[in-house]
Protein backbone atom coordinates (compact mmCIF):
# COMPACT_ATOMS: atom_id res chain seq x y z
CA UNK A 1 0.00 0.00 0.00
CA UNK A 2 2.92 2.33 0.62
CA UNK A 3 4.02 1.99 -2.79
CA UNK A 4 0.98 2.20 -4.09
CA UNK A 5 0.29 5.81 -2.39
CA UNK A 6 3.72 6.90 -3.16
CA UNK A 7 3.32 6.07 -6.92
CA UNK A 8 0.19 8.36 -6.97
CA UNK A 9 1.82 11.07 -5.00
CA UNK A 10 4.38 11.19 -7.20
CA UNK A 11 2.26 11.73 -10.43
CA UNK A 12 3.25 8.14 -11.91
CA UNK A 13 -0.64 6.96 -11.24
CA UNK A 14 -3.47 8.22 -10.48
CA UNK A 15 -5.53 7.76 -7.54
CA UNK A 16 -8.11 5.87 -9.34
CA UNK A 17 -4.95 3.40 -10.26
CA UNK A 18 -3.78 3.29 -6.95
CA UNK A 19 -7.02 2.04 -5.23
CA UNK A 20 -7.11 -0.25 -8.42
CA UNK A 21 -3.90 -1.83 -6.79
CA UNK A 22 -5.15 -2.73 -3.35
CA UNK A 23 -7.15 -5.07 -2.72
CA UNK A 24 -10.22 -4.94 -0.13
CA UNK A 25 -8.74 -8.20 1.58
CA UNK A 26 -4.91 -6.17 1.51
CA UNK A 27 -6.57 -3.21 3.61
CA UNK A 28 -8.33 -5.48 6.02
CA UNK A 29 -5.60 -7.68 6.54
CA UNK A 30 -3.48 -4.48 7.54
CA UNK A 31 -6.64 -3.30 9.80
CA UNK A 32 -6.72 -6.68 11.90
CA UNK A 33 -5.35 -7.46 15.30
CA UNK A 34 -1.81 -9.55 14.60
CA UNK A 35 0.91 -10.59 16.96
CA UNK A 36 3.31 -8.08 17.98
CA UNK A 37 6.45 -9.09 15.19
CA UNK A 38 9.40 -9.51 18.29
CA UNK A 39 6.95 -11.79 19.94
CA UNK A 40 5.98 -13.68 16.96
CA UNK A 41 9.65 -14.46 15.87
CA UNK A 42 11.04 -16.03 19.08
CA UNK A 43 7.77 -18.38 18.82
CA UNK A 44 7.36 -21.91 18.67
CA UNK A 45 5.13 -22.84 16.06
CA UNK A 46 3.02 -25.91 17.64
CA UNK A 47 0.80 -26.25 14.65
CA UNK A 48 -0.33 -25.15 11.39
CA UNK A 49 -3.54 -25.68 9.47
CA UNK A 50 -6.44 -23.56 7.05
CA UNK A 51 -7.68 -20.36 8.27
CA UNK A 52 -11.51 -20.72 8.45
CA UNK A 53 -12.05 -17.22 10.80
CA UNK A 54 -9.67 -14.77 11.02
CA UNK A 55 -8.78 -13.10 14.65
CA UNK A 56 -5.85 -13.33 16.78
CA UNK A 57 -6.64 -14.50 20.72
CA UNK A 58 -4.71 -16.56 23.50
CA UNK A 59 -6.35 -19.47 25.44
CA UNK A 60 -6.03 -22.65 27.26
CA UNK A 61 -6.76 -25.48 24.75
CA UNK A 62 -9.88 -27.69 25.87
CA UNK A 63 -10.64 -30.85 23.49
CA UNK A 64 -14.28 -31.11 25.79
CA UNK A 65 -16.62 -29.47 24.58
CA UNK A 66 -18.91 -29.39 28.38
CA UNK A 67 -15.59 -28.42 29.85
CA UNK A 68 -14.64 -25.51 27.01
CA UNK A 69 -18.41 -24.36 27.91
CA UNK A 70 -17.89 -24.18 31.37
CA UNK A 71 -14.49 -22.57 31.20
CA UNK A 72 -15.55 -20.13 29.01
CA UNK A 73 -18.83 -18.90 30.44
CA UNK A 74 -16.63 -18.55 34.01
CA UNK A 75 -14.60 -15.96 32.02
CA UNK A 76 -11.91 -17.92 30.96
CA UNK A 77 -10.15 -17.51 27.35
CA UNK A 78 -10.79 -20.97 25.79
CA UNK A 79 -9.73 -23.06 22.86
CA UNK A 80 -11.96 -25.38 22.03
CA UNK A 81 -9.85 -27.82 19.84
CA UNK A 82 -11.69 -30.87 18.57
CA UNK A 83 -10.95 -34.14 16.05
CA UNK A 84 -13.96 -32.13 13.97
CA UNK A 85 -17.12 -30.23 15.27
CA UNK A 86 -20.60 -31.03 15.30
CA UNK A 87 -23.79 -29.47 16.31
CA UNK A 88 -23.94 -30.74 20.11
CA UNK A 89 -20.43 -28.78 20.03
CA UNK A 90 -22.26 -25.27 18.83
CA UNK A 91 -22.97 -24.03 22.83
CA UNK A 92 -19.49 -24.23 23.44
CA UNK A 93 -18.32 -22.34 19.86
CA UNK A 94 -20.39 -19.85 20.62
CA UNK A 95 -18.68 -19.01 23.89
CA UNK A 96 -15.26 -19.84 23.39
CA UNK A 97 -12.37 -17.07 22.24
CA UNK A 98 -11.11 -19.66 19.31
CA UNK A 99 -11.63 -23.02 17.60
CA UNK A 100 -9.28 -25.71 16.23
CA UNK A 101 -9.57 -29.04 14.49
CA UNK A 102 -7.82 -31.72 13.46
CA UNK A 103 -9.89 -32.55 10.37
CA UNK A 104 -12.26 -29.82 7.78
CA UNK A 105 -11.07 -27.23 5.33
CA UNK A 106 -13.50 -24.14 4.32
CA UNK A 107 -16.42 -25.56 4.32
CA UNK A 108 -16.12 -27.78 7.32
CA UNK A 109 -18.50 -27.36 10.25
CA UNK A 110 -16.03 -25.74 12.31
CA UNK A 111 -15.06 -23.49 9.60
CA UNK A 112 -19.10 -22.53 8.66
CA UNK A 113 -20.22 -21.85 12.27
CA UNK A 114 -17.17 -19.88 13.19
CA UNK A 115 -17.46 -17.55 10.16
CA UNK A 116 -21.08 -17.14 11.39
CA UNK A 117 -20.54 -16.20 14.94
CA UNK A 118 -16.99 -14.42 13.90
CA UNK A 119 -15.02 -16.45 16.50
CA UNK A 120 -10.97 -17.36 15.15
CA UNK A 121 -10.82 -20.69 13.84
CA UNK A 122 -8.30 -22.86 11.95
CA UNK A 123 -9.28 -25.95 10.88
CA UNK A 124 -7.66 -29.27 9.12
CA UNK A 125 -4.45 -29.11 11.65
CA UNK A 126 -3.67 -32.52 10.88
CA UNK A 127 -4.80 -35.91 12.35
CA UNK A 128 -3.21 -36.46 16.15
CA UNK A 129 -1.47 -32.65 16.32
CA UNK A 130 -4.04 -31.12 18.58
CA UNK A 131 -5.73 -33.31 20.94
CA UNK A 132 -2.01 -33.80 22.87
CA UNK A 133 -2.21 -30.10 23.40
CA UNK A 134 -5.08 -30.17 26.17
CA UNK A 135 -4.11 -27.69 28.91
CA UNK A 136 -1.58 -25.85 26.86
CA UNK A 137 -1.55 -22.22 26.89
CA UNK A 138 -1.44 -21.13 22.92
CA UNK A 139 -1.89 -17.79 20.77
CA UNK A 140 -3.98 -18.50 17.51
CA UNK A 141 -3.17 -16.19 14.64
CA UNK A 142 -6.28 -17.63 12.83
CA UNK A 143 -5.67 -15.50 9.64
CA UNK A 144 -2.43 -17.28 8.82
CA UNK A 145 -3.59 -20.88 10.28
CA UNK A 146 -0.92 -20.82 13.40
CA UNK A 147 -1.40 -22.16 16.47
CA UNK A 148 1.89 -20.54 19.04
CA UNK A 149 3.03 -21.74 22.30
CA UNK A 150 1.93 -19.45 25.48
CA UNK A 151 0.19 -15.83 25.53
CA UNK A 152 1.94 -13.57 22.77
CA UNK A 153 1.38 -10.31 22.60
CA UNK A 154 -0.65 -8.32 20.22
CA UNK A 155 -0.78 -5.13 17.82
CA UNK A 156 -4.46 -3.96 18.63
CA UNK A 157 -6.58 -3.47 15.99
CA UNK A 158 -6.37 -0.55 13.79
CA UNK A 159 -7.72 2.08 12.08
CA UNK A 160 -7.24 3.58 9.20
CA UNK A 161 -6.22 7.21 10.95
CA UNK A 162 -3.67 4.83 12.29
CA UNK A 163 -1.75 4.18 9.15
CA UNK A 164 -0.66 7.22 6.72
CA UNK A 165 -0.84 5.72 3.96
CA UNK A 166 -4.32 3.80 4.39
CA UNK A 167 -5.47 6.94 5.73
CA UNK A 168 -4.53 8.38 2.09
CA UNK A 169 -6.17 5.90 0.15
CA UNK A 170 -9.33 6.69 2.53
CA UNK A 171 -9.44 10.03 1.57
CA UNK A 172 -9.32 9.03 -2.28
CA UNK A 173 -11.72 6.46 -2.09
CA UNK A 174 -13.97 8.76 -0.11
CA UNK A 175 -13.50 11.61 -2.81
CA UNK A 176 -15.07 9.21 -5.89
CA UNK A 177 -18.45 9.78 -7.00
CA UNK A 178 -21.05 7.86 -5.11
CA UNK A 179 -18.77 6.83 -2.11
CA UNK A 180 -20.31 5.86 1.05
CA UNK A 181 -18.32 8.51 3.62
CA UNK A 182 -19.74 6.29 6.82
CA UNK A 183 -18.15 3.30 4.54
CA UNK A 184 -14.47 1.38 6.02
CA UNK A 185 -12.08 1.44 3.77
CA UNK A 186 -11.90 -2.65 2.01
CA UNK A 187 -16.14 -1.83 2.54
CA UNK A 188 -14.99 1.15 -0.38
CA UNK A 189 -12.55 -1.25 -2.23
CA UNK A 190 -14.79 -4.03 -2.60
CA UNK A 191 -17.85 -1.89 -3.62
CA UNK A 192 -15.50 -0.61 -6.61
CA UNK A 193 -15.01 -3.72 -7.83
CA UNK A 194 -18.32 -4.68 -8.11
């Protein structure tokens, strides 16, 4: 995006050809919560699998779903990490900061029902990585499929007043005809493209 907004600034695109060049999933991704860089390189990675819900959160893994429940609703952060999900595990997704399986890709049950109540998820882990993990302390980055050992911390969430050269685009995207002023920024992107 920085190159983007320096091309334009410089006369060598225009605007319109800048917002062209970002994506509405680029500008999100930048907007997100992620794990603070320092903390994230001296990580052990304990896992890896398909990002079904994006988030970042920390949490005791819990492969019961009665016991994630429990946990969770006592105001505890909770992963609830399962072989696969099913719907006698939905009370438990719905209260838990994060979900992992074993098994699933996109359009696995874990991977549906998280998208719908917007709780991180990674899915398709691999069969026997997670279930050994019970009681383990882990930070899911859920947007690139990680699951890291103990309680990283985080870059808050952002805006786009946070970032010069979002904030830029903003303003462009904001100037074009018809554009939503109330509207986020990958909301203006993706509404472009249409």
């Amino acid at each position: 995006m920085r190159l983007v907004v320096a091309l334009a600034q410089e006369g060598l695109i225009s605007e319109s050809e800048a917002l062209d060049r970002v994506s509405s999933q680029q500008a999100a991704a930048v907007l997100r919560p992620h794990v603070e860089p320092h903390a994230r390189a001296g990580a052990r990675v304990l896992a890896t699998g398909r990002p079904a819900c994006p988030g970042v959160v920390s949490g005791v893994i819990v492969c019961d779903t009665a016991a994630a429940e429990e946990r969770a609703e006592a105001g505890e952060d909770i992963v609830l990490t399962r072989r696969t999900t099913d719907p006698e595990d939905v009370p438990a997704m719905t209260v838990v900061a994060a979900i992992l399986t074993e098994l699933g890709g996109a359009t696995s049950h874990a991977a549906v029902i998280s998208r719908e109540l917007g709780v991180p998820c990674v899915v398709g882990c691999g069969a026997s990585t997670l279930m050994s993990l019970e009681g383990t302390v882990v930070t899911i980055d859920a947007a690139a499929g990680e699951i890291l050992q103990g309680e990283l911390s985080f870059v808050a969430a952002a805006s786009a007043q946070d970032n010069p050269d979002l904030a830029q685009l903003l303003v462009w995207a904001r100037a074009e005809p018809g554009a939503d002023p109330a509207v986020t920024l990958p909301k203006l992107l993706e509404t472009r493209r249409a």
